[in-house]
C-alpha atoms as a PDB file:
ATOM      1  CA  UNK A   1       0.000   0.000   0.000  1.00  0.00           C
ATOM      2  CA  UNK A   2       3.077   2.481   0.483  1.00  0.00           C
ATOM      3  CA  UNK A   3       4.259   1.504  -2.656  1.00  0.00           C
ATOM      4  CA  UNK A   4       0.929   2.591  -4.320  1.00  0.00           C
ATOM      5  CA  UNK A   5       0.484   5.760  -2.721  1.00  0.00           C
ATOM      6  CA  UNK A   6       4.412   6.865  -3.491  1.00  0.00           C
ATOM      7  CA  UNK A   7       3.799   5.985  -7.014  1.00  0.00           C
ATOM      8  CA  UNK A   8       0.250   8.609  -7.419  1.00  0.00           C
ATOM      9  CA  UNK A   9       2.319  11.354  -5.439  1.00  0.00           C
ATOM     10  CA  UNK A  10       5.111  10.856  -8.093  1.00  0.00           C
ATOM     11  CA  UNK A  11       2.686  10.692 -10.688  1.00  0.00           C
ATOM     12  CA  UNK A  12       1.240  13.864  -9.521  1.00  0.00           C
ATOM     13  CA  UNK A  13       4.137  15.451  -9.083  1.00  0.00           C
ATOM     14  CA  UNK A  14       5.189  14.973 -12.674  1.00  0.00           C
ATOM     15  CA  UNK A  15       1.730  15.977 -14.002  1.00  0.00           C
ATOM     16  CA  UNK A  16       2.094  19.229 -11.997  1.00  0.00           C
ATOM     17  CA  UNK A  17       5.116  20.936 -12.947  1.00  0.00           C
ATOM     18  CA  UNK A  18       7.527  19.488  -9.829  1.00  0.00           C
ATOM     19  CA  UNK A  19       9.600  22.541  -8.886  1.00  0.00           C
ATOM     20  CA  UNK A  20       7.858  24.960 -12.088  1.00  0.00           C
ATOM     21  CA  UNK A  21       5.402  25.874  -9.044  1.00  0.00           C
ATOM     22  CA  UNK A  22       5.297  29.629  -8.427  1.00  0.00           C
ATOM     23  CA  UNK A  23       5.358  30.377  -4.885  1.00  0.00           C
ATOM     24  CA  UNK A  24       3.278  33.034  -3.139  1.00  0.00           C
ATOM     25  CA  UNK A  25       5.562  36.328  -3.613  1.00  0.00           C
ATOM     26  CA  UNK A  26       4.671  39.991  -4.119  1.00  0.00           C
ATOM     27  CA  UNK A  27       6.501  41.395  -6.887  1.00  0.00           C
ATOM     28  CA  UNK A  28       6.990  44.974  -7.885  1.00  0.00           C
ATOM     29  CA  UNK A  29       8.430  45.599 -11.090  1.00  0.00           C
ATOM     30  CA  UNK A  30       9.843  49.071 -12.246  1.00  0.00           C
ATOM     31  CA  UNK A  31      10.650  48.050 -15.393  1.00  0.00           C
ATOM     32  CA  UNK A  32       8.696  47.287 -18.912  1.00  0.00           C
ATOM     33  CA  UNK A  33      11.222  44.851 -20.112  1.00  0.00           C
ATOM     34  CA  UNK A  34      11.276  42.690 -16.754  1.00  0.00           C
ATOM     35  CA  UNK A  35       7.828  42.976 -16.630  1.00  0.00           C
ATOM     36  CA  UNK A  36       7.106  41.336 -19.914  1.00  0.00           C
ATOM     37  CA  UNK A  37       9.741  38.498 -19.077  1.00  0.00           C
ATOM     38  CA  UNK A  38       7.516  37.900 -16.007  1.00  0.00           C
ATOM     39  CA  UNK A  39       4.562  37.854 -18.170  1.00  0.00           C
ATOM     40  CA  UNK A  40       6.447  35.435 -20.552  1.00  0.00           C
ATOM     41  CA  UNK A  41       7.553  33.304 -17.776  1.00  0.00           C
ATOM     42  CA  UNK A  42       3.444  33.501 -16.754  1.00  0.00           C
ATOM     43  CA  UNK A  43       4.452  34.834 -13.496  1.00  0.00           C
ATOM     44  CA  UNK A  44       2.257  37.908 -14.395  1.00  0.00           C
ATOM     45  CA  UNK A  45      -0.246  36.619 -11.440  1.00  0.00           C
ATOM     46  CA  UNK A  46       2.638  37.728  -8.916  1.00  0.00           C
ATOM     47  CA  UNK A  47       2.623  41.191  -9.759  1.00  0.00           C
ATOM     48  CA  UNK A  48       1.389  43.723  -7.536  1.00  0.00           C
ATOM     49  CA  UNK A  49       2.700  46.879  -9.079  1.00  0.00           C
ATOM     50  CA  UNK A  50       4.483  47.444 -12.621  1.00  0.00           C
ATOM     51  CA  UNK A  51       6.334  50.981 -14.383  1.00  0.00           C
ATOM     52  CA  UNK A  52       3.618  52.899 -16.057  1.00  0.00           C
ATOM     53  CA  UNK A  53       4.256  51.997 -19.105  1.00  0.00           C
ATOM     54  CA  UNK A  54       4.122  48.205 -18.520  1.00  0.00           C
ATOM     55  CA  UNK A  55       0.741  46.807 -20.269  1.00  0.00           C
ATOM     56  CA  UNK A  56      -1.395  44.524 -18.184  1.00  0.00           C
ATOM     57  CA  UNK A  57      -5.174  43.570 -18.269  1.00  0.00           C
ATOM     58  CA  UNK A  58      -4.830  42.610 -14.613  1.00  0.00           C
ATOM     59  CA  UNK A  59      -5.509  45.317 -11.749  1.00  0.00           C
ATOM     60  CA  UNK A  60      -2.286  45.657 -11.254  1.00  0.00           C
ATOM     61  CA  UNK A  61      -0.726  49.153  -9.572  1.00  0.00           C
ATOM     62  CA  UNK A  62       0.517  51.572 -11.920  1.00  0.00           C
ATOM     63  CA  UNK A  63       4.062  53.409 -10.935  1.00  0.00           C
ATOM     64  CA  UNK A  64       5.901  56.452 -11.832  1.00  0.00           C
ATOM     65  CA  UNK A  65       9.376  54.430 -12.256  1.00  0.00           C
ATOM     66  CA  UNK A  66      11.035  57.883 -12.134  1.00  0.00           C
ATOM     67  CA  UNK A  67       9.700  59.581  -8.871  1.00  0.00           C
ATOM     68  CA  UNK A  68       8.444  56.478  -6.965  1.00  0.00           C
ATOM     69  CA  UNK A  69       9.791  56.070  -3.342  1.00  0.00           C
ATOM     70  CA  UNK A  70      10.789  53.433  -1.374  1.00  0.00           C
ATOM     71  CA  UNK A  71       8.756  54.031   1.470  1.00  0.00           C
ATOM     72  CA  UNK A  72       5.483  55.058  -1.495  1.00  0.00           C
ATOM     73  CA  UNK A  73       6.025  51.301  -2.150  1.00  0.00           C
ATOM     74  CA  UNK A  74       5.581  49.739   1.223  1.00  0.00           C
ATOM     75  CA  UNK A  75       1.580  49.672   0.934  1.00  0.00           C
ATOM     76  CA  UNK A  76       2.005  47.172  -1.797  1.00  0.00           C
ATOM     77  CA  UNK A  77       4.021  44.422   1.025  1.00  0.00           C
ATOM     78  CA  UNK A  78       6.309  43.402  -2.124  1.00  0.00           C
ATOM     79  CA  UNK A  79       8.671  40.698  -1.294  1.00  0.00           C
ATOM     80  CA  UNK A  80      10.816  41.957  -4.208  1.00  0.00           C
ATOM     81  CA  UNK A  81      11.284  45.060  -6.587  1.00  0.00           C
ATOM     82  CA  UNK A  82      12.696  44.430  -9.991  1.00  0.00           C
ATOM     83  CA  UNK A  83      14.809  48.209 -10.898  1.00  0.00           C
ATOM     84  CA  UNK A  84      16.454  48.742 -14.330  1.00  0.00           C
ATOM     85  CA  UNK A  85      17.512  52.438 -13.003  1.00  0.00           C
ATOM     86  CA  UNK A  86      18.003  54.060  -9.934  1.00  0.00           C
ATOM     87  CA  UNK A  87      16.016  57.111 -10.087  1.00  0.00           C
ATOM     88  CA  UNK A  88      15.349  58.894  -7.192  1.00  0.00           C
ATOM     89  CA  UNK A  89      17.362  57.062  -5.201  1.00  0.00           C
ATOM     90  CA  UNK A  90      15.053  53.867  -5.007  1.00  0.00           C
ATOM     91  CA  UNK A  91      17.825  51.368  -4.515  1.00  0.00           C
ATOM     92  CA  UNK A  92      19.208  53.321  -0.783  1.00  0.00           C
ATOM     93  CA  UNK A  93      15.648  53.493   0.332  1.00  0.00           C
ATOM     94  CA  UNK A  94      14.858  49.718  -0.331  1.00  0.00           C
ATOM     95  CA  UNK A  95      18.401  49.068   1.621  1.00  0.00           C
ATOM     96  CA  UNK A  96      17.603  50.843   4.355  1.00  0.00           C
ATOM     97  CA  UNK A  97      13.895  49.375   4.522  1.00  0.00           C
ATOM     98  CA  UNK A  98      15.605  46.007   3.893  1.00  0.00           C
ATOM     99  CA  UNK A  99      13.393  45.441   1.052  1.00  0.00           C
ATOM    100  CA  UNK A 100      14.902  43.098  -1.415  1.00  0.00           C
ATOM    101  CA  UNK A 101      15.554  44.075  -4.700  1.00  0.00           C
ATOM    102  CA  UNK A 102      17.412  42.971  -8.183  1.00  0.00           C
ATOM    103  CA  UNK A 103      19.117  45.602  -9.889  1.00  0.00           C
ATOM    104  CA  UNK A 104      18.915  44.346 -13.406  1.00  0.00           C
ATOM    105  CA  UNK A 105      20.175  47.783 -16.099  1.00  0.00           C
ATOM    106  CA  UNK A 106      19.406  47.176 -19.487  1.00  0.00           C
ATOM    107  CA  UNK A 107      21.534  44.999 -21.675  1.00  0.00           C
ATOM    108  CA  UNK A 108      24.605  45.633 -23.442  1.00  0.00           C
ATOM    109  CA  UNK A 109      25.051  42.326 -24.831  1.00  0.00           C
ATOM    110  CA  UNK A 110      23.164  39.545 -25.821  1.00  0.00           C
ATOM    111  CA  UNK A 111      24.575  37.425 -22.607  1.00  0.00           C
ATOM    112  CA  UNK A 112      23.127  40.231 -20.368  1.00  0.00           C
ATOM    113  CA  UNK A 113      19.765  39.374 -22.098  1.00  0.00           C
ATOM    114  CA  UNK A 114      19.687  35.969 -21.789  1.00  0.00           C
ATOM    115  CA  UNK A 115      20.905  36.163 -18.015  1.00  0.00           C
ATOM    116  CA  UNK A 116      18.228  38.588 -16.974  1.00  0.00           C
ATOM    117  CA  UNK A 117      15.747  35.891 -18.430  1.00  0.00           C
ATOM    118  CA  UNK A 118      17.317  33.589 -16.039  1.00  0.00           C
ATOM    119  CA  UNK A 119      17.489  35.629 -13.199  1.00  0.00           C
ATOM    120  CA  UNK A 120      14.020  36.758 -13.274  1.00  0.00           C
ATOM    121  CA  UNK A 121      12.697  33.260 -13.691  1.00  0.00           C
ATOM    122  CA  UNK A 122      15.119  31.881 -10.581  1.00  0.00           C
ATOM    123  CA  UNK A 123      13.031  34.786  -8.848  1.00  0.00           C
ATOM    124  CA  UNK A 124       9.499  33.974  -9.558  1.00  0.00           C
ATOM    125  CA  UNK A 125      10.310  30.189  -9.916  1.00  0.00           C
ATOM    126  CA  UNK A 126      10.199  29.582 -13.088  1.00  0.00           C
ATOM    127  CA  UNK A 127      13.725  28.725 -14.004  1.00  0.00           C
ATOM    128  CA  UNK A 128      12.769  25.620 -16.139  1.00  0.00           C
ATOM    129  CA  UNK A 129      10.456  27.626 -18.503  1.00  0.00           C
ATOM    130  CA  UNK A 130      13.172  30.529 -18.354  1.00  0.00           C
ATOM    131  CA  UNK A 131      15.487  27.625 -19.787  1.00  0.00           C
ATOM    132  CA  UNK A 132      13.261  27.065 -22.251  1.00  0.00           C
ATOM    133  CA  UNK A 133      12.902  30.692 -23.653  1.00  0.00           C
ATOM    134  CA  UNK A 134      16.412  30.878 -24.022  1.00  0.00           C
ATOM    135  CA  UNK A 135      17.272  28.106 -25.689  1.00  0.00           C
ATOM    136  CA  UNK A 136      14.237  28.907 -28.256  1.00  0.00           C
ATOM    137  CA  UNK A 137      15.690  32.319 -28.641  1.00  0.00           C
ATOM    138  CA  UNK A 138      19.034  31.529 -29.468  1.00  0.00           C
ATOM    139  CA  UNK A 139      17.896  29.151 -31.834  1.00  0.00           C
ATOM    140  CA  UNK A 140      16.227  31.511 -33.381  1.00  0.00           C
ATOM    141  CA  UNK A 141      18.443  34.366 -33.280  1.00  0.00           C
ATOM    142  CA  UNK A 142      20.963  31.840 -34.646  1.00  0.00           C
ATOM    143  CA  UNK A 143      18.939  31.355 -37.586  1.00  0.00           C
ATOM    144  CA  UNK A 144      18.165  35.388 -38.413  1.00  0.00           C
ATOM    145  CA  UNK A 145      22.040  36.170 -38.543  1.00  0.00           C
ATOM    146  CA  UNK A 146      22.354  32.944 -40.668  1.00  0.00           C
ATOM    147  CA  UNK A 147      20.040  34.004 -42.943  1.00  0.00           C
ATOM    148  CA  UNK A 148      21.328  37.964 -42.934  1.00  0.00           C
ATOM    149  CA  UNK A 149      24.107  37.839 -45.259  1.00  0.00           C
ATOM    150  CA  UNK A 150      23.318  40.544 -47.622  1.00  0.00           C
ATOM    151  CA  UNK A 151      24.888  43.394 -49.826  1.00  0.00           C
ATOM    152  CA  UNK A 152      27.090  45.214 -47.656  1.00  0.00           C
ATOM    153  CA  UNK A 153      26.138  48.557 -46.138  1.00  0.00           C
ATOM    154  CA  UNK A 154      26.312  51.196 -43.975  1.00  0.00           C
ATOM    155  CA  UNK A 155      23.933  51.992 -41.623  1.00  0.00           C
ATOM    156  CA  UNK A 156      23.326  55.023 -38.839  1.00  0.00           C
ATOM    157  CA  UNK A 157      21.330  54.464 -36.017  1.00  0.00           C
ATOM    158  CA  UNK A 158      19.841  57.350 -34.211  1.00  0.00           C
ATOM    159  CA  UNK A 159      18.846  57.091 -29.812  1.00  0.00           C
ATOM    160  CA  UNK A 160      18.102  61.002 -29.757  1.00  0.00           C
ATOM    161  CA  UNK A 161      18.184  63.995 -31.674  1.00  0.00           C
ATOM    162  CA  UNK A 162      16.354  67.207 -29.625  1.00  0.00           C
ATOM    163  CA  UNK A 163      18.745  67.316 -27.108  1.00  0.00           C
ATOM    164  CA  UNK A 164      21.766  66.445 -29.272  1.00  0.00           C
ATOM    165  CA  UNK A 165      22.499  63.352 -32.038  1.00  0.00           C
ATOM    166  CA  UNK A 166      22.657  60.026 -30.212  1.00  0.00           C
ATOM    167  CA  UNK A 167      24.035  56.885 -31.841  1.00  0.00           C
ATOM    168  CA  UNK A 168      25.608  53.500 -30.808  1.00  0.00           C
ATOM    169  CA  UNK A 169      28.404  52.418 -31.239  1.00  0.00           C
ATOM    170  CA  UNK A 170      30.282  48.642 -31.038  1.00  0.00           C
ATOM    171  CA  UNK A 171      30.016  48.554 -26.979  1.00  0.00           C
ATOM    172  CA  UNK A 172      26.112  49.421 -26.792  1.00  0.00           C
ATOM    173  CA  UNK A 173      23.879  46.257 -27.130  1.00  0.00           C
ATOM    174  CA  UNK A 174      22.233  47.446 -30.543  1.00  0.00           C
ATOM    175  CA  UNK A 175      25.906  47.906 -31.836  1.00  0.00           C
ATOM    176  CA  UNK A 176      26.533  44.327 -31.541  1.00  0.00           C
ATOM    177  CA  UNK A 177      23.171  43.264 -33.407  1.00  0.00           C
ATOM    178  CA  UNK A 178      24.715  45.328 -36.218  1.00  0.00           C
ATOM    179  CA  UNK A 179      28.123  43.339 -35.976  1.00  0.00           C
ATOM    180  CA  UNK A 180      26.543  40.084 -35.969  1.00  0.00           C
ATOM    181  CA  UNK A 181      24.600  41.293 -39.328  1.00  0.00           C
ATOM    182  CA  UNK A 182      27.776  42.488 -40.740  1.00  0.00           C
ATOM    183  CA  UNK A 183      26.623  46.081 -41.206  1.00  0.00           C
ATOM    184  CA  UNK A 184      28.591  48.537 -41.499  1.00  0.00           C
ATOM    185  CA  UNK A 185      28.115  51.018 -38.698  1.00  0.00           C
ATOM    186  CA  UNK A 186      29.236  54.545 -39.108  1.00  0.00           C
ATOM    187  CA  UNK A 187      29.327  54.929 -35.041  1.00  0.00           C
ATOM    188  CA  UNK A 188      31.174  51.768 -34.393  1.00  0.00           C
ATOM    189  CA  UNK A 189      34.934  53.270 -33.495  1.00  0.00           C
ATOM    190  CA  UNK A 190      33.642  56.326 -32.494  1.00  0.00           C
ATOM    191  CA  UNK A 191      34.138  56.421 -28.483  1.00  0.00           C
ATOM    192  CA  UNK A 192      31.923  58.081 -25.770  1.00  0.00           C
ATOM    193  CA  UNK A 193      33.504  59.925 -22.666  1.00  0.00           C
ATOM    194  CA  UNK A 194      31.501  57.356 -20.185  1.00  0.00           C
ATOM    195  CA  UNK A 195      32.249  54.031 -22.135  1.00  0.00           C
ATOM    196  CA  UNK A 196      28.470  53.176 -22.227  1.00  0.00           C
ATOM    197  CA  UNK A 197      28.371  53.171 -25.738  1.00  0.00           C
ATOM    198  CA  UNK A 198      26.330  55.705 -27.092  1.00  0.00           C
ATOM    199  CA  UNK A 199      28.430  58.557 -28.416  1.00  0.00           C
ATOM    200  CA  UNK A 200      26.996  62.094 -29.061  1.00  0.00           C
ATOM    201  CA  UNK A 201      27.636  62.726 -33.083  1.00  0.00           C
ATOM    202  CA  UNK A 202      28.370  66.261 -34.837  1.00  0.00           C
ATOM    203  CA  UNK A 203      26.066  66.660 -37.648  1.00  0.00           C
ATOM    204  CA  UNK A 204      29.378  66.573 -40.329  1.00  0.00           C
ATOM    205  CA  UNK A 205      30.459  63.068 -39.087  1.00  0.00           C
ATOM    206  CA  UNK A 206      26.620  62.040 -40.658  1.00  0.00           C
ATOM    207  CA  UNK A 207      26.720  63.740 -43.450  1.00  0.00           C
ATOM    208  CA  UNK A 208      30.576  62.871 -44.127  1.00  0.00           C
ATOM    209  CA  UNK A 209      29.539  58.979 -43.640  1.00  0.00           C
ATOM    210  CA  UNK A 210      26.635  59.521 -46.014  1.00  0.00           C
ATOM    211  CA  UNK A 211      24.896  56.287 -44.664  1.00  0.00           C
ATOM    212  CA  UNK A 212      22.992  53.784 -46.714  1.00  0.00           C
ATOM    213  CA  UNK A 213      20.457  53.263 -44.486  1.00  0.00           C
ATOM    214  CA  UNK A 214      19.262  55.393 -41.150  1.00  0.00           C
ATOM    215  CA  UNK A 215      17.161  54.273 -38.641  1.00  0.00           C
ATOM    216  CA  UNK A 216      15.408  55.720 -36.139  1.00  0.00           C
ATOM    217  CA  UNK A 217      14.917  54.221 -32.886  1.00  0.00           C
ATOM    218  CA  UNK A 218      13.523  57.638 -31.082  1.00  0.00           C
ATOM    219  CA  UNK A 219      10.424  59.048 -30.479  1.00  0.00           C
ATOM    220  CA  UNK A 220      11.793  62.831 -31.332  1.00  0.00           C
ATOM    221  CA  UNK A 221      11.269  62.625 -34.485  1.00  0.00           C
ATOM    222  CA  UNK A 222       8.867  59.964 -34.931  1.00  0.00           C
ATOM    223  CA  UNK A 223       7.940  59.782 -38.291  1.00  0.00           C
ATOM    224  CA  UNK A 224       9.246  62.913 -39.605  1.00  0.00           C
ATOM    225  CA  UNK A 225      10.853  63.549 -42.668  1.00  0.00           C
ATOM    226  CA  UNK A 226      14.720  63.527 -42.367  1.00  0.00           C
ATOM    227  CA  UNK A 227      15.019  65.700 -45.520  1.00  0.00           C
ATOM    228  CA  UNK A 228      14.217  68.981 -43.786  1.00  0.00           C
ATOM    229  CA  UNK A 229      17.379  68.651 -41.691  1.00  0.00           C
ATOM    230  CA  UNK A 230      19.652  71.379 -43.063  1.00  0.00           C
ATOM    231  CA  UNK A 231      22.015  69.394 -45.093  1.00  0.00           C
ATOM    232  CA  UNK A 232      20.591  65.701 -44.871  1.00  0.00           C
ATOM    233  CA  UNK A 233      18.811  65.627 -48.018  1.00  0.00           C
ATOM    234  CA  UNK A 234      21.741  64.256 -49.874  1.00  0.00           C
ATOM    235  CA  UNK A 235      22.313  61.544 -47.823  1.00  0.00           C
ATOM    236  CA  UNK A 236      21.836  58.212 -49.810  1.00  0.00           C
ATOM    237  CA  UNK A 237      19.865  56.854 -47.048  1.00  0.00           C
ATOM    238  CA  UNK A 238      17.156  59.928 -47.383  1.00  0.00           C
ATOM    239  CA  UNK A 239      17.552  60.409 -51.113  1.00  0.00           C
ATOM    240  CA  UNK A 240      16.064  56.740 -51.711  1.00  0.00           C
ATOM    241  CA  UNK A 241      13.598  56.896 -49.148  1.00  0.00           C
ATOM    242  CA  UNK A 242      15.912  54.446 -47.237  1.00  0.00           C
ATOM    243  CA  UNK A 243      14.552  55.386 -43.328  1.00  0.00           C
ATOM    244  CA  UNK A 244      13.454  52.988 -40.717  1.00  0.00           C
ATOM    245  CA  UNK A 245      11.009  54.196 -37.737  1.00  0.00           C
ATOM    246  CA  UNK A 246      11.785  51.264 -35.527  1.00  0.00           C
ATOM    247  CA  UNK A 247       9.304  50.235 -32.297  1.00  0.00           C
ATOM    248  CA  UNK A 248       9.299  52.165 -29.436  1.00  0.00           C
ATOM    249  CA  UNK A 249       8.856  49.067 -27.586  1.00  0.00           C
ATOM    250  CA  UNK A 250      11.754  47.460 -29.772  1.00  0.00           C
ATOM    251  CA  UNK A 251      14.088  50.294 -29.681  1.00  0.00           C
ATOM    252  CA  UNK A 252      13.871  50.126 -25.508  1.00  0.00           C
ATOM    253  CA  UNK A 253      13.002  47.032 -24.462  1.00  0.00           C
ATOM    254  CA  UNK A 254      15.814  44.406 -24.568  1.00  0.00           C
ATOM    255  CA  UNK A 255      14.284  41.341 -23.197  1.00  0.00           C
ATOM    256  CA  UNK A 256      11.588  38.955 -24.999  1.00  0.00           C
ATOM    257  CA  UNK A 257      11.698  41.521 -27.756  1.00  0.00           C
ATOM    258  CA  UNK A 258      15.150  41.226 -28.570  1.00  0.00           C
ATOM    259  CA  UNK A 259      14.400  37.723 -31.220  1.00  0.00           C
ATOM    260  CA  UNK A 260      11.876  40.502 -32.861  1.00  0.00           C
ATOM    261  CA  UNK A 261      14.514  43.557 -32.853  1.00  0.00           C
ATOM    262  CA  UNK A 262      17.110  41.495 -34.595  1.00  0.00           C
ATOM    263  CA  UNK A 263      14.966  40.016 -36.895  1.00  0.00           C
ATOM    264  CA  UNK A 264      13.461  43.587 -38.026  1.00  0.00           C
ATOM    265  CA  UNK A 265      17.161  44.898 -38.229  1.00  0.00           C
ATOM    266  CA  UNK A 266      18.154  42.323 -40.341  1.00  0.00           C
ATOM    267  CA  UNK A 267      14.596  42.482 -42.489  1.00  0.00           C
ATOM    268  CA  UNK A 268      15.445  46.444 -42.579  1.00  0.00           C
ATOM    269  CA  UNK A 269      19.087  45.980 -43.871  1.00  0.00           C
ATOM    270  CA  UNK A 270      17.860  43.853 -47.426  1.00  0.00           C
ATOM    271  CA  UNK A 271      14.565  46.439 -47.941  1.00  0.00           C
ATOM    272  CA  UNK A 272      12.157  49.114 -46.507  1.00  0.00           C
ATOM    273  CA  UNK A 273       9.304  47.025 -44.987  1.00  0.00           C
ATOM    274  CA  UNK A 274       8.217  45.969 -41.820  1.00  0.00           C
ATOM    275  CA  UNK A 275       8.700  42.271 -41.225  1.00  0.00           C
ATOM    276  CA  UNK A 276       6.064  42.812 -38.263  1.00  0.00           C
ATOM    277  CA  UNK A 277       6.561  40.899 -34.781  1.00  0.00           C
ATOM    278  CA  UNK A 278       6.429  37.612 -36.080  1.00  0.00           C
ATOM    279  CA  UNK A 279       8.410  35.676 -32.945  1.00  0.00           C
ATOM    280  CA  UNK A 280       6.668  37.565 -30.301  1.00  0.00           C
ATOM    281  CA  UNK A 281       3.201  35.633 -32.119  1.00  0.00           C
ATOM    282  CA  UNK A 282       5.336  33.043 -32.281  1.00  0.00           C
ATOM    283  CA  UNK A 283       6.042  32.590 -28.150  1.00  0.00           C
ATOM    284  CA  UNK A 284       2.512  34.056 -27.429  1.00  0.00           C
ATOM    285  CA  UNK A 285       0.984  31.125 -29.303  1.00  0.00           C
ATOM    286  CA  UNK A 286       3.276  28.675 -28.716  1.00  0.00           C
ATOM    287  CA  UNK A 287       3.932  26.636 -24.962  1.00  0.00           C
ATOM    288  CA  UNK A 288       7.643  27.165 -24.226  1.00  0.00           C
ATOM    289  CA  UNK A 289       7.311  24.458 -21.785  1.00  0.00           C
ATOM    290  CA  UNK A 290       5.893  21.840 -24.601  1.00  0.00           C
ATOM    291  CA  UNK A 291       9.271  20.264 -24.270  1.00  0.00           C
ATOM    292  CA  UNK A 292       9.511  19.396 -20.228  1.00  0.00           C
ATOM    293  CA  UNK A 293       6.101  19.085 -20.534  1.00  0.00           C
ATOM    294  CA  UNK A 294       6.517  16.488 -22.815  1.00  0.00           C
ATOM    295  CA  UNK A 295       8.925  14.714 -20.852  1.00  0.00           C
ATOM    296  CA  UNK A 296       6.759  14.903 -17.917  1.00  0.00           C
ATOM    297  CA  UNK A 297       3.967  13.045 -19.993  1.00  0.00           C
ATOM    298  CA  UNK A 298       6.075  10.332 -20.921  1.00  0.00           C
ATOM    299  CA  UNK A 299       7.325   9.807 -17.472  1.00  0.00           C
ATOM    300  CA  UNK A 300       3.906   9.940 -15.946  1.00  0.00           C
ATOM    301  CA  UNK A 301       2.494   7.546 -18.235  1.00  0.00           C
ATOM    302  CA  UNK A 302       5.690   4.922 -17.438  1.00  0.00           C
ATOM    303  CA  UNK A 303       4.405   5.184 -13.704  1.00  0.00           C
ATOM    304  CA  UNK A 304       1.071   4.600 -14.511  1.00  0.00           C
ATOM    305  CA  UNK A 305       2.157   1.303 -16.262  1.00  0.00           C
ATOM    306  CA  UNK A 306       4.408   0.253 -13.345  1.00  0.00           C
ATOM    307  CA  UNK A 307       1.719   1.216 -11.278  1.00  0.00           C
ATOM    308  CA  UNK A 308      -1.256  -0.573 -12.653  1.00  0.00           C
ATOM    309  CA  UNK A 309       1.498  -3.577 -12.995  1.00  0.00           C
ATOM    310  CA  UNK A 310       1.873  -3.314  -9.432  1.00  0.00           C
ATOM    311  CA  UNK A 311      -1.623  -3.424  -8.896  1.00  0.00           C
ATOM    312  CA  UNK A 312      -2.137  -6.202 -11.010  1.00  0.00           C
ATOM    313  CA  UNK A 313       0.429  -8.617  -9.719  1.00  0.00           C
ATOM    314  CA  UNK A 314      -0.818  -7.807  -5.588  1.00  0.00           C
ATOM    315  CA  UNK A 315      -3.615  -9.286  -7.467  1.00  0.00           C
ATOM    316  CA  UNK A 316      -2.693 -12.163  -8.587  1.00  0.00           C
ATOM    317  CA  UNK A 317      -0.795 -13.108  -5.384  1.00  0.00           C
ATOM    318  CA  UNK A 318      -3.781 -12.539  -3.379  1.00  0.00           C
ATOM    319  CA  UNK A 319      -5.502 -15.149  -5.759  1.00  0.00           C
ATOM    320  CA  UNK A 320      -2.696 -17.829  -5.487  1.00  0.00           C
ATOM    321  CA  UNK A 321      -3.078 -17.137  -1.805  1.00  0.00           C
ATOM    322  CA  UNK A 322      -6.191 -17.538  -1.577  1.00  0.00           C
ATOM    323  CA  UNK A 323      -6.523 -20.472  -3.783  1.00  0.00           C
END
């Protein structure tokens, strides 16, 4: 009879998840890209307060990342905050309230991205499914720069313009998308005073590149035409109607997007349109755990076999005794 009821809480135990469990946690997140990994990771159900600009269906508390206090975030009883920045000083006040928190800045490289993934789903317990997403992605990102080898060209990116002409160069996350695609950046070698790899540009050093192909990864001059800059209309980029307006979302957000931001850098590079998030459909639609869960199937149906075997030779040696 032990034997029995070992084998059901195995079998249940497979059938479950095992470990995949999220526990009962409050979770504050102050950033858009950790927020959607935690909705990935379907950990969503944890959250108790998200950045403002994090979408959610769920009642979840809005928060003004930038001005939000420590103490202003002790009504929601969160057992961790997720930060990207410290603004306002957030990360003192949660060390001197002894709230935990993960200071997680965005990515400069595509190892940052994938351990973020990781670290957010050791958080909320989801480290298998975590596992999962990154393997898928680097499959798939594997397969985009595979598939990118094009005509060669140059390329300007642009992170700001109103308060002075932001690129990237080799050390800034974006930079090394454009490496991998083995575009030609015109920012790569030139260096920024802070090292964080987004040098300010002087209007000549554009013009004197005379880029193939600009894009626009800024909300300054959303949609704008690049040809009323004094100057730019000459630039091959602008005088074939060679400009990218890139996502918002994929410009900034360098988490479950990023699959989607290299694909629609390397889509941009060979023509004009909009490849469209096809792998963010792709994870919505598909179970990242389909794999483990798999496994768990198979191994859950193996006990049921030993176990009805079990059952049926206690059986059978009842009947001999009995006979």
């Amino acid at each position: 009879m032990k034997t029995k009821i070992l084998l059901l809480a195995m079998l249940i135990s497979m059938c479950s998840g095992g470990s995949d469990v999220a526990e009962d946690k409050n979770i504050v997140s102050l950033s858009t890209t950790h927020t959607e990994i935690i909705q990935m990771l379907e950990g969503e159900n944890l959250l108790v307060g998200v950045d403002s600009f994090s979408e959610t269906e769920l009642p979840i508390e809005k928060i003004d990342a930038y001005t939000v206090t420590a103490e202003e975030l002790l009504i929601l009883d969160p057992d961790i905050v997720l930060v990207a920045f410290d603004f306002n000083g957030i990360v003192e006040g949660l060390e001197n309230l002894d709230i935990e928190y993960a200071l997680l800045p965005p990515a400069q490289t595509l190892d940052d991205v994938y351990s973020q993934i990781e670290t957010v789903g050791t958080i909320i317990n989801k480290s298998d499914l975590a596992n999962s997403l990154v393997s898928e992605m680097k499959s798939d990102i594997d397969d985009i720069i595979a598939n990118s080898i094009g005509t060669p060209l140059s390329v300007y990116h642009e992170i700001g313009y109103t308060y002075g002409i932001y690129s990237v160069n080799e050390n800034s996350f974006i930079g090394e998308i454009y490496n991998l695609l083995g575009v030609d950046n015109i920012a790569n070698t030139i260096e920024d005073p802070y090292g964080s790899g987004y040098p300010v540009l002087e209007e000549e050093q554009v013009l004197a590149s005379d880029p193939d192909l600009i894009v626009i990864g800024h909300s300054d001059y959303l949609n704008k035409d690049l040809s009323t800059r004094q100057g730019w209309e000459n630039i091959k980029a602008i005088a074939n109607d060679n400009v990218y307006f890139l996502d918002e979302n994929l410009a900034n957000n360098w988490g479950v997007n990023t699959v989607d931001l290299i694909n629609v850098l390397s889509e941009t590079t060979k023509s004009n349109d909009d490849p469209g998030l096809i792998y963010k459909e792709k994870y919505t639609d598909n179970d990242l755990s389909s794999g483990s869960n798999t496994q768990n199937i198979i191994i859950a149906t193996i006990i049921v076999i030993i176990l009805t075997a079990y059952i049926l030779i206690s059986r059978r040696s009842k009947s001999k005794v009995q006979s």
